[in-house]
C-alpha atoms as a PDB file:
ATOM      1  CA  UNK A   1      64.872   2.608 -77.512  1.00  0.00           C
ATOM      2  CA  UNK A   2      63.931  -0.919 -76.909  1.00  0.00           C
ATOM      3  CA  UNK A   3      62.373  -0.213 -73.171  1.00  0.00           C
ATOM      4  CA  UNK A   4      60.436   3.240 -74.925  1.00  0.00           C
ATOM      5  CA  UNK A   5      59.107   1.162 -77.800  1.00  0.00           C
ATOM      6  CA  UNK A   6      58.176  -1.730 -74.901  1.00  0.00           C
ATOM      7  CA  UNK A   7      56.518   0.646 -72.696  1.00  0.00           C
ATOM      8  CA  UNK A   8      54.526   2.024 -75.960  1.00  0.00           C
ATOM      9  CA  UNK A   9      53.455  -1.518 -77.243  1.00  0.00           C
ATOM     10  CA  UNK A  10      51.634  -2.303 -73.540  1.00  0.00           C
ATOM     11  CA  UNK A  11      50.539   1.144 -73.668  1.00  0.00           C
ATOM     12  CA  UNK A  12      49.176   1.028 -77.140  1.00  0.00           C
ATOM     13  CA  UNK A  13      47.537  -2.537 -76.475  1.00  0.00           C
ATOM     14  CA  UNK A  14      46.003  -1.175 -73.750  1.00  0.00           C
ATOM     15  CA  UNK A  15      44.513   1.732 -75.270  1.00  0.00           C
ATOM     16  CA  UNK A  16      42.830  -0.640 -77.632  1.00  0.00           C
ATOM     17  CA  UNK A  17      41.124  -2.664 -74.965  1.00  0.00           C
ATOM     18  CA  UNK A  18      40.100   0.395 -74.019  1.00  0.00           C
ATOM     19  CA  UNK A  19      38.653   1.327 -76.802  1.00  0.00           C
ATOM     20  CA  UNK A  20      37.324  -1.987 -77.812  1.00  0.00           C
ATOM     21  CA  UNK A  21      35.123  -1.812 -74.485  1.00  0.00           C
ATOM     22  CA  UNK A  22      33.435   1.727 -75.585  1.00  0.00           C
ATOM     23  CA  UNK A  23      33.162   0.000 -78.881  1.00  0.00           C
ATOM     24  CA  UNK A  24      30.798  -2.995 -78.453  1.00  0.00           C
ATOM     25  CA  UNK A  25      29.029  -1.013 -75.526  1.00  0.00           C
ATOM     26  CA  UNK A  26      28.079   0.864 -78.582  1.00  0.00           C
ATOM     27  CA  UNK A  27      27.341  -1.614 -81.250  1.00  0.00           C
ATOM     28  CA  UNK A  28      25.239  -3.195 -78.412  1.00  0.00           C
ATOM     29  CA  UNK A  29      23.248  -0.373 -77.392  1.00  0.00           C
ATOM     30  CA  UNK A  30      23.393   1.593 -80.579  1.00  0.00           C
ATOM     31  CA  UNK A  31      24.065   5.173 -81.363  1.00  0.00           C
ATOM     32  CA  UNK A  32      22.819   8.731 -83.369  1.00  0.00           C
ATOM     33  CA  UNK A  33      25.039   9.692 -86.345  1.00  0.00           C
ATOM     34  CA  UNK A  34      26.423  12.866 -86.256  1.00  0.00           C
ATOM     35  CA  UNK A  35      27.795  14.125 -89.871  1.00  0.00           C
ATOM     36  CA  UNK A  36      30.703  15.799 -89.632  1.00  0.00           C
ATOM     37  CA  UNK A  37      31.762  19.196 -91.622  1.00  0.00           C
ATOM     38  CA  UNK A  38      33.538  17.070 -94.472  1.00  0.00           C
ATOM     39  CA  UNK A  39      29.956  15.269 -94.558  1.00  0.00           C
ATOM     40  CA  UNK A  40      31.301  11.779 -92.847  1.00  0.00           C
ATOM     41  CA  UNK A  41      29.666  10.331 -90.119  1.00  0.00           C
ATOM     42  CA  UNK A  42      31.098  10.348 -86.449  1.00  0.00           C
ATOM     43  CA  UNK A  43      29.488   8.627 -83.144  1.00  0.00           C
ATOM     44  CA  UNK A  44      29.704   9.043 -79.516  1.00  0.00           C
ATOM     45  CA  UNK A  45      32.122   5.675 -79.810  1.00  0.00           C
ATOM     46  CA  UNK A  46      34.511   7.508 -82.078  1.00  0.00           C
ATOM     47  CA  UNK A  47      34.448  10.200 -79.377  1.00  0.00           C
ATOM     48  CA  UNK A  48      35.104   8.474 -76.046  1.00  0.00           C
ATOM     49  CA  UNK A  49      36.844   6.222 -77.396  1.00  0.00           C
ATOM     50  CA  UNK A  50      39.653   8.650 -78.763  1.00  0.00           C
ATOM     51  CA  UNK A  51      39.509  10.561 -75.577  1.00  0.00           C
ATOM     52  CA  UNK A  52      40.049   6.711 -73.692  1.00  0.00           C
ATOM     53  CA  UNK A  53      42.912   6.395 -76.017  1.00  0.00           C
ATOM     54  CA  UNK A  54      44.750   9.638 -75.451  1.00  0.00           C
ATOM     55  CA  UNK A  55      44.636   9.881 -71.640  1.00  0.00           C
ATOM     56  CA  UNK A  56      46.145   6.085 -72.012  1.00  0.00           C
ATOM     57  CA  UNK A  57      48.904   7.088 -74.094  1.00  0.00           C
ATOM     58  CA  UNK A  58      49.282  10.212 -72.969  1.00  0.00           C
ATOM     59  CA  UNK A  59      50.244   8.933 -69.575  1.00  0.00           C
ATOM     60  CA  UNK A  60      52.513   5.890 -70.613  1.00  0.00           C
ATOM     61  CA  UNK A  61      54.393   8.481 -72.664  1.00  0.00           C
ATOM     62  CA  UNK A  62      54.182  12.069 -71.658  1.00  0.00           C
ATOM     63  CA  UNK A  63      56.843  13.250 -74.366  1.00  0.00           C
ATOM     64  CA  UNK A  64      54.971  12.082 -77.360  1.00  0.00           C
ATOM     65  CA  UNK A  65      52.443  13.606 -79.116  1.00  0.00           C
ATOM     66  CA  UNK A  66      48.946  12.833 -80.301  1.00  0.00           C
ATOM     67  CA  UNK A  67      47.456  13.222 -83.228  1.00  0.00           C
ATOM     68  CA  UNK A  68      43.569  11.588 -83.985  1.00  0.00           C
ATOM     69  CA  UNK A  69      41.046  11.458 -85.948  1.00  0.00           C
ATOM     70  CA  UNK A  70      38.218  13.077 -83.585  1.00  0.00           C
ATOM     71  CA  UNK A  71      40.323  15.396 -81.658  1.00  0.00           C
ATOM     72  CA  UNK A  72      42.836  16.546 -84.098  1.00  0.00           C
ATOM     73  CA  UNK A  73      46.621  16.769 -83.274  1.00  0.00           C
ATOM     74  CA  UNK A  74      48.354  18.354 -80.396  1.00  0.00           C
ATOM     75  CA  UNK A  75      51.917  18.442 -81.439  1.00  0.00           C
ATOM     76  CA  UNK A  76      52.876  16.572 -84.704  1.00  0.00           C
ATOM     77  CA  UNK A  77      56.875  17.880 -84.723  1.00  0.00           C
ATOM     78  CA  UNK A  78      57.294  16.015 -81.521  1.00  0.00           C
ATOM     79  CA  UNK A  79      60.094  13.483 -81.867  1.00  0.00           C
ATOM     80  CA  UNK A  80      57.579  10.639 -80.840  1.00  0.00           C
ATOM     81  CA  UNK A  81      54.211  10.766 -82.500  1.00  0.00           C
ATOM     82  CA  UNK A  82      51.118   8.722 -81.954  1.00  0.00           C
ATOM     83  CA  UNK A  83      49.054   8.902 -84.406  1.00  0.00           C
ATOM     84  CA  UNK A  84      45.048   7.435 -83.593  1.00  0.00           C
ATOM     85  CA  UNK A  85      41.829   6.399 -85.406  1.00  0.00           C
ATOM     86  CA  UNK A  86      39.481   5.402 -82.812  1.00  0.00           C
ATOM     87  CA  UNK A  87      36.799   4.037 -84.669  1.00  0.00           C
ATOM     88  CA  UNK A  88      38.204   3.648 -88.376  1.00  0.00           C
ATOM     89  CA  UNK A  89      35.268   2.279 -90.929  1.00  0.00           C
ATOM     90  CA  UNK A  90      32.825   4.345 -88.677  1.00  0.00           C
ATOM     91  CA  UNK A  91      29.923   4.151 -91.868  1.00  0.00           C
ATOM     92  CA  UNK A  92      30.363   0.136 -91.142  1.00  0.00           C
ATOM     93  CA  UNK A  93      29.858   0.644 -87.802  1.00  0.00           C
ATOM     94  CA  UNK A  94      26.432   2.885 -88.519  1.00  0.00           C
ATOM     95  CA  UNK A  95      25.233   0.327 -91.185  1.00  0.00           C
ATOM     96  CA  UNK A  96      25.921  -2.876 -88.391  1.00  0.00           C
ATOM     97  CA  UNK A  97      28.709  -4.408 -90.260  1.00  0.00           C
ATOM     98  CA  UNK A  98      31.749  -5.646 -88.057  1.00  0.00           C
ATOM     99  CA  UNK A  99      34.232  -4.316 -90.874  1.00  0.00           C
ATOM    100  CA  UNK A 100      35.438  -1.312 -88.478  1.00  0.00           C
ATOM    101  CA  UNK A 101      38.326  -1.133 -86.825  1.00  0.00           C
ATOM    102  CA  UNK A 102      40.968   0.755 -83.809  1.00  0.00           C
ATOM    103  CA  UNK A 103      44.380   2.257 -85.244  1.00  0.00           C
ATOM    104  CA  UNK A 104      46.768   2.977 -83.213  1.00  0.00           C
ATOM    105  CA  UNK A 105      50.730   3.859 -84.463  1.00  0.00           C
ATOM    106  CA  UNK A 106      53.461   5.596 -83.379  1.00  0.00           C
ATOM    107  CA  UNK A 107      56.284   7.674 -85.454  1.00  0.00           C
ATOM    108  CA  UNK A 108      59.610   8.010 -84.199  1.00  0.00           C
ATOM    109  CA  UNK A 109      61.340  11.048 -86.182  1.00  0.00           C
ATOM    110  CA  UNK A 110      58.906  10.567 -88.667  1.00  0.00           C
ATOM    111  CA  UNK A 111      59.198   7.342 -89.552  1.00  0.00           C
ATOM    112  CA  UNK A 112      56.449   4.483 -88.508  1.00  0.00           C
ATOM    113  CA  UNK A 113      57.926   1.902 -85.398  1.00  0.00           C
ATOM    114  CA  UNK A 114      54.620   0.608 -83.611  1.00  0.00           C
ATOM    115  CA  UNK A 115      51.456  -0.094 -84.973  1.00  0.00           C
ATOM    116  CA  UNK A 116      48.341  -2.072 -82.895  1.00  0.00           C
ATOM    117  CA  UNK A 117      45.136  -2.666 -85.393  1.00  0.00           C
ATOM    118  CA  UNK A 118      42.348  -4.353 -82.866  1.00  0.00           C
ATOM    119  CA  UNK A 119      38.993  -5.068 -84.716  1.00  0.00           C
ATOM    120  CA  UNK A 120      36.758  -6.155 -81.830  1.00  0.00           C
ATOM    121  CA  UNK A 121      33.347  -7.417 -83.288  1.00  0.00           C
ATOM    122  CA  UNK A 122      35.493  -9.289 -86.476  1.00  0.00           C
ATOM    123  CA  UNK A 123      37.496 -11.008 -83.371  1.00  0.00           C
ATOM    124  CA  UNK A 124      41.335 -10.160 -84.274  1.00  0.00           C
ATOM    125  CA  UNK A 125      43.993  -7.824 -82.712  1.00  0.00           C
ATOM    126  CA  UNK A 126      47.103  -7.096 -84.789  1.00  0.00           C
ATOM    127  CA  UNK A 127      50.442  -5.740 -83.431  1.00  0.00           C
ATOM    128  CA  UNK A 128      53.907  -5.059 -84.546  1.00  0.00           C
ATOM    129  CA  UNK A 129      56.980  -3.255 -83.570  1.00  0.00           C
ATOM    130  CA  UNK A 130      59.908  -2.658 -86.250  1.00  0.00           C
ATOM    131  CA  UNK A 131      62.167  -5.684 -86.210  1.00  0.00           C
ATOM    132  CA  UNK A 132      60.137  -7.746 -84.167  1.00  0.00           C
ATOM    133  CA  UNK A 133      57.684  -9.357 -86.600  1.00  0.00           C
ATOM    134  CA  UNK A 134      54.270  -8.978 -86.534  1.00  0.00           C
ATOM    135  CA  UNK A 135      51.644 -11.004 -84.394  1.00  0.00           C
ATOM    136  CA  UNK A 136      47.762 -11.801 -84.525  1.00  0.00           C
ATOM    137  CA  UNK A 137      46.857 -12.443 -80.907  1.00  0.00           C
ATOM    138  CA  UNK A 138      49.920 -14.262 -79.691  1.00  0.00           C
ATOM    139  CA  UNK A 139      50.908 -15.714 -83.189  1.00  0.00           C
ATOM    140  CA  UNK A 140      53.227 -14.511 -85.630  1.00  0.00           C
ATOM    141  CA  UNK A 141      52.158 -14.036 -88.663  1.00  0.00           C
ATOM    142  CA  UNK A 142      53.444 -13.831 -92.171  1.00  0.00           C
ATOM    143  CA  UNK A 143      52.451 -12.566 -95.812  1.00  0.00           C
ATOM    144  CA  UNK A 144      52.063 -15.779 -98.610  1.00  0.00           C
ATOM    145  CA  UNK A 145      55.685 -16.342-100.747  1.00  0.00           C
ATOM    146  CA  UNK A 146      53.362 -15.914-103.829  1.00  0.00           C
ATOM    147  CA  UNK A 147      55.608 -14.432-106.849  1.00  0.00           C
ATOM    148  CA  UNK A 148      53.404 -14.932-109.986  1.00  0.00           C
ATOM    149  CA  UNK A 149      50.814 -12.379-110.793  1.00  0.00           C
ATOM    150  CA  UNK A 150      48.060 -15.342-112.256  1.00  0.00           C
ATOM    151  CA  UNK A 151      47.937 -16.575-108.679  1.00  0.00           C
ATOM    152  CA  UNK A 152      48.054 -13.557-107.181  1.00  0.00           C
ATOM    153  CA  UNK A 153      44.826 -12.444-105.029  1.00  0.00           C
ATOM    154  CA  UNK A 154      43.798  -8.732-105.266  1.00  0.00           C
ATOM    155  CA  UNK A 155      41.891  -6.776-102.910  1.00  0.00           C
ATOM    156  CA  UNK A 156      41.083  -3.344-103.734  1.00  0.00           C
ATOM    157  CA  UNK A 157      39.683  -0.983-100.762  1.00  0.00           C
ATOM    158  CA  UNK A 158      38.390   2.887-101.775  1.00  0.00           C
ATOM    159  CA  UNK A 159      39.366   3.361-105.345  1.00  0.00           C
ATOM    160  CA  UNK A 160      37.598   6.112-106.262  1.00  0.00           C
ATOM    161  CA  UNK A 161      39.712   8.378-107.378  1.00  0.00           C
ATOM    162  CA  UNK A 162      41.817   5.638-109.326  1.00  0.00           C
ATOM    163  CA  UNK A 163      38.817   5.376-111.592  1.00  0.00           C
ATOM    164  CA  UNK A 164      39.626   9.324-113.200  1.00  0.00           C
ATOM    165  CA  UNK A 165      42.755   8.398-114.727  1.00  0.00           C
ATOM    166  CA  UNK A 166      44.615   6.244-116.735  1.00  0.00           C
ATOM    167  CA  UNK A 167      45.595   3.658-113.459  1.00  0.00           C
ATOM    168  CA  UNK A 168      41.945   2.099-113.769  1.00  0.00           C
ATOM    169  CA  UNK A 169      43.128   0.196-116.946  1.00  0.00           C
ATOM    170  CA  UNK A 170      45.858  -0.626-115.223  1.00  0.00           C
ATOM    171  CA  UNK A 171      44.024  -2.359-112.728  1.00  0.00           C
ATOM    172  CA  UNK A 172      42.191  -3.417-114.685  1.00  0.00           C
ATOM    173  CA  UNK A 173      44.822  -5.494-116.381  1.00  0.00           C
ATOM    174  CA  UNK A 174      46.257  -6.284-113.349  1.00  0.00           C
ATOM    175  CA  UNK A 175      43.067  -8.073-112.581  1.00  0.00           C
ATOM    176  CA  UNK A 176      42.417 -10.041-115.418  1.00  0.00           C
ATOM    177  CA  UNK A 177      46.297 -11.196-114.868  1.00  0.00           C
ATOM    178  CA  UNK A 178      45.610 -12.264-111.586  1.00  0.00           C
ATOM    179  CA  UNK A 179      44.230 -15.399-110.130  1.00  0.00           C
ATOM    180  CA  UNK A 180      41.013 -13.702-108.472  1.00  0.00           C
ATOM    181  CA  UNK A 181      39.690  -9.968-107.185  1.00  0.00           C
ATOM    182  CA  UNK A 182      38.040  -9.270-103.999  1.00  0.00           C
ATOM    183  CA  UNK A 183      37.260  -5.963-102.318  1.00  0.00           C
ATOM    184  CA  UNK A 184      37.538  -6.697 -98.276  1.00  0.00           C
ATOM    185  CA  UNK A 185      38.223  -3.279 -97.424  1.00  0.00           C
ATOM    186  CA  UNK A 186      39.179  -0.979 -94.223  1.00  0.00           C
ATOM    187  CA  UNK A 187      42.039  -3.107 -91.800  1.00  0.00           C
ATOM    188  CA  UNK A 188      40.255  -6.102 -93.441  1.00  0.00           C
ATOM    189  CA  UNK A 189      42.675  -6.546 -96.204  1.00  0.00           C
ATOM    190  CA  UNK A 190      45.672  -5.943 -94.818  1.00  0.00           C
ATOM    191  CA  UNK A 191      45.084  -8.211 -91.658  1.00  0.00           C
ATOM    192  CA  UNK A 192      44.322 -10.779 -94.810  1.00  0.00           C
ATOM    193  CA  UNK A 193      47.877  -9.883 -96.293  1.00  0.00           C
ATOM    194  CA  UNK A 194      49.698  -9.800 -93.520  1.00  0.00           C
ATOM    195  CA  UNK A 195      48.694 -13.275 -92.506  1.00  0.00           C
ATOM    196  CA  UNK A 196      48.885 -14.689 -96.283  1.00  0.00           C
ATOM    197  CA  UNK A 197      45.591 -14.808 -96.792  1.00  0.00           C
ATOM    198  CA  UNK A 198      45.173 -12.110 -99.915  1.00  0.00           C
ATOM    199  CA  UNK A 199      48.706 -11.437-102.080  1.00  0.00           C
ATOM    200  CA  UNK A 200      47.904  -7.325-103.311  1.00  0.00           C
ATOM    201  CA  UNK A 201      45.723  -4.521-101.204  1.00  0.00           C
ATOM    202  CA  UNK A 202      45.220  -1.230-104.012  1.00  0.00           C
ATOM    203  CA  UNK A 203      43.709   1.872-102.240  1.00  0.00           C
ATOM    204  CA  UNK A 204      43.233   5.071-103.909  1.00  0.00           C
ATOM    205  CA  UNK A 205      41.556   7.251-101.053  1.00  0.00           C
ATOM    206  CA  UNK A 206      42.517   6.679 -97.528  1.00  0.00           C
ATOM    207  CA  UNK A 207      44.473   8.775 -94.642  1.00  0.00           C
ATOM    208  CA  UNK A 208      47.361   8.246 -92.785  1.00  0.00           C
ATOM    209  CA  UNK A 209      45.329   7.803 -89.590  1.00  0.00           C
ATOM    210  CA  UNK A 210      43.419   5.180 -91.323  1.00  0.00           C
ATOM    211  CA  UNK A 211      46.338   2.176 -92.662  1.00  0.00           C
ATOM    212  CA  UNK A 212      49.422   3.426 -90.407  1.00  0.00           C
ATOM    213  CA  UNK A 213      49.391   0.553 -87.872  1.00  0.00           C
ATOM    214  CA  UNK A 214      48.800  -1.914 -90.736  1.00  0.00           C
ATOM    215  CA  UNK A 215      51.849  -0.186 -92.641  1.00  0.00           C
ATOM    216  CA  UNK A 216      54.249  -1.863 -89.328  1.00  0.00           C
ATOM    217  CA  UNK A 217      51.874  -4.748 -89.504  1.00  0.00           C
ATOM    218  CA  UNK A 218      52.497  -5.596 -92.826  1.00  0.00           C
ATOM    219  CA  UNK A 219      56.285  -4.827 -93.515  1.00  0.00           C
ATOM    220  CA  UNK A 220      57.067  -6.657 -90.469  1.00  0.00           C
ATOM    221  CA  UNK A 221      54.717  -9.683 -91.965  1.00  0.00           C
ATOM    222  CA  UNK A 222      57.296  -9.472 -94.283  1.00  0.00           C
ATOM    223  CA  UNK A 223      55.175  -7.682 -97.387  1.00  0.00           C
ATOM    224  CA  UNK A 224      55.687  -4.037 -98.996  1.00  0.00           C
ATOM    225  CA  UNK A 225      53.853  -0.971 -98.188  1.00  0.00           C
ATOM    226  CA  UNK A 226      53.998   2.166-100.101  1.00  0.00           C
ATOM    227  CA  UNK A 227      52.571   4.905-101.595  1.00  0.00           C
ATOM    228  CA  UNK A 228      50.456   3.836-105.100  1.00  0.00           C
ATOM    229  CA  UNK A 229      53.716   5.658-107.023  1.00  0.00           C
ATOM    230  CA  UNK A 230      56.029   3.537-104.749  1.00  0.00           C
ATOM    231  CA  UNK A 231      57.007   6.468-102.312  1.00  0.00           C
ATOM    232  CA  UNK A 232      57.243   6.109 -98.400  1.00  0.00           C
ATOM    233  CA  UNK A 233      54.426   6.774 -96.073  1.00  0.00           C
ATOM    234  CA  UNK A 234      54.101   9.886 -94.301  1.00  0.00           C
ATOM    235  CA  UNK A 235      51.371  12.066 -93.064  1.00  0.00           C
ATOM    236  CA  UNK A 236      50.119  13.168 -96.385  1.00  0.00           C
ATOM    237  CA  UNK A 237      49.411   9.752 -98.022  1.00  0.00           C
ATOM    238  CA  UNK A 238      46.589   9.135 -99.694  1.00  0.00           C
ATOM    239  CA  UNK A 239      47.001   6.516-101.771  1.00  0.00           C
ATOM    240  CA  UNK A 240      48.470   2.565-100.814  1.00  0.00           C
ATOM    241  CA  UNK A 241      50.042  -0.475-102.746  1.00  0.00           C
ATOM    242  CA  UNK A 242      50.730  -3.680-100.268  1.00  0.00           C
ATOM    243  CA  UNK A 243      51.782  -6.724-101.316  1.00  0.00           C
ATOM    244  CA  UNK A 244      53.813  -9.740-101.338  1.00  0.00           C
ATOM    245  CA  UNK A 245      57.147  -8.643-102.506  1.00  0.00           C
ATOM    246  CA  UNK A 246      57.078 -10.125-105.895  1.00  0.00           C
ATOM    247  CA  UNK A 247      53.534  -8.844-106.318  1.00  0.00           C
ATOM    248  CA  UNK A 248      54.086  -5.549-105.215  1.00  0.00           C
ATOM    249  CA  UNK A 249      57.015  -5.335-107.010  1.00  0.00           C
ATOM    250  CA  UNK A 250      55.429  -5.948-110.774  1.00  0.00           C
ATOM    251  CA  UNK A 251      51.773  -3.680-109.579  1.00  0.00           C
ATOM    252  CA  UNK A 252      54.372  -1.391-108.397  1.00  0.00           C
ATOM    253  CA  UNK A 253      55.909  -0.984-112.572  1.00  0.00           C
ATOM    254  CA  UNK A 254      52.450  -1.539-114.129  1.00  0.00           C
ATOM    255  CA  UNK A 255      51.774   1.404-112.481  1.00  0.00           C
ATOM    256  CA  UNK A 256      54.935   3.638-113.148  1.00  0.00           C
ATOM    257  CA  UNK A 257      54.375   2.567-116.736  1.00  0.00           C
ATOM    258  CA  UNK A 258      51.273   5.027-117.397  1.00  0.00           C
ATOM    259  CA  UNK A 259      51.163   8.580-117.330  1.00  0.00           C
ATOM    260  CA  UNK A 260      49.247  10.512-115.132  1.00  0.00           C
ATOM    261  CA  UNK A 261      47.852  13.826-116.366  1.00  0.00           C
ATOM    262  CA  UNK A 262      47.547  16.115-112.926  1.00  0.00           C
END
């Protein structure tokens, strides 16, 4: 396991570079917007880049499967699974703003091992591997030991849907408990978190292609990941509450505390 899950890391970290290359070709030269069937936006960067990514990972690992954003998935019951977003926060990239992002993971037996999140115009490549900590361009990083809510720093991502039921008053107590609210969004946030520099990320409306790298990142910071209702992370999330663990832990039963109608 350890020489697979080496092998992937290079592998993944090159696939990024990779990637990173198309990328600020791209933001350099600029691009047309395609909209996409489910009316978001996808570039020629979000293209070659996956396809960059895949030959990459498909030849470091052979056995594993793909599945991305652009290109869809070619076998997701594989016992290894990579799972891509080649150009995650694409509407950022459109609009010029550097809040866009690489994702890169890989399942083993469905659960998440390897994650690389490389932001190339902000300046920051994550990286983590279960049990081996998690690292910001050679330095190893950590989430803040905050444990009170009042000096606990929020940042809330897409929220959307959170705003039809009866979680937005939770959150809404949750941030006039807290010590300040900020909305960084996309791998923003959880780089932030993972490095102590935010205590709580709350996302309503994401996809597992989008925060699975940060998942690693952040666990192996030392914070908590989950679902919104405090479940585990699979392929059908949709919803995320990171945190500190004390912080997570008390968002986590303000949370549980309200019913949801369905």
């Amino acid at each position: 396991m350890t020489d697979i899950l080496d092998k992937a890391l290079s592998a993944a970290r090159d696939a990024a570079g990779a990637a990173a290359e198309i990328i600020q070709h791209y933001w350099r030269a600029g691009v047309d917007v395609i909209t996409k069937g489910d009316d978001t936006p996808v570039t020629v960067a979000d293209r070659e880049s996956e396809l960059a990514i895949r030959e990459i990972l498909a030849r470091a690992m052979p056995e594993a499967g793909i599945y991305g954003e652009e290109y869809g998935a070619d076998d997701i019951s594989r016992e290894w699974l990579w799972l891509v977003d080649p150009l995650d926060g694409t509407k950022s990239f459109v609009r010029r703003t550097p809040f866009f992002s690489t994702q890169i993971a890989l399942m083993h037996h469905g659960e998440l091992v390897l994650g690389v999140s490389s932001a190339p115009i902000y300046g920051e490549r994550m990286w983590a591997v279960k049990g081996r900590g998690a690292w910001l361009d050679g330095e190893r990083v950590q989430v803040a030991d905050t444990s009170a809510f009042a000096q606990a720093s929020i940042s809330t991502g897409n929220v959307k849907t959170l705003t039809t039921d009866a979680r937005w008053d939770v959150l809404g107590q949750m941030i006039r408990d807290s010590n300040r609210i900020r909305g960084y969004g996309d791998f923003c946030h959880y780089h932030l978190l993972a490095r102590g520099g935010v205590d709580l990320v709350i996302e309503s409306d994401v996809n597992i292609l989008d925060i699975a790298p940060l998942a690693v990142i952040v666990r192996e910071a030392g914070g908590v990941f989950t679902e919104l209702d405090g479940g585990p992370v699979g392929l059908e999330t949709r919803g995320i509450l990171a945190g500190t663990p004390a912080i997570h832990a008390e968002a986590l039963e303000r949370f549980r505390g309200v019913t949801i109608d369905r």
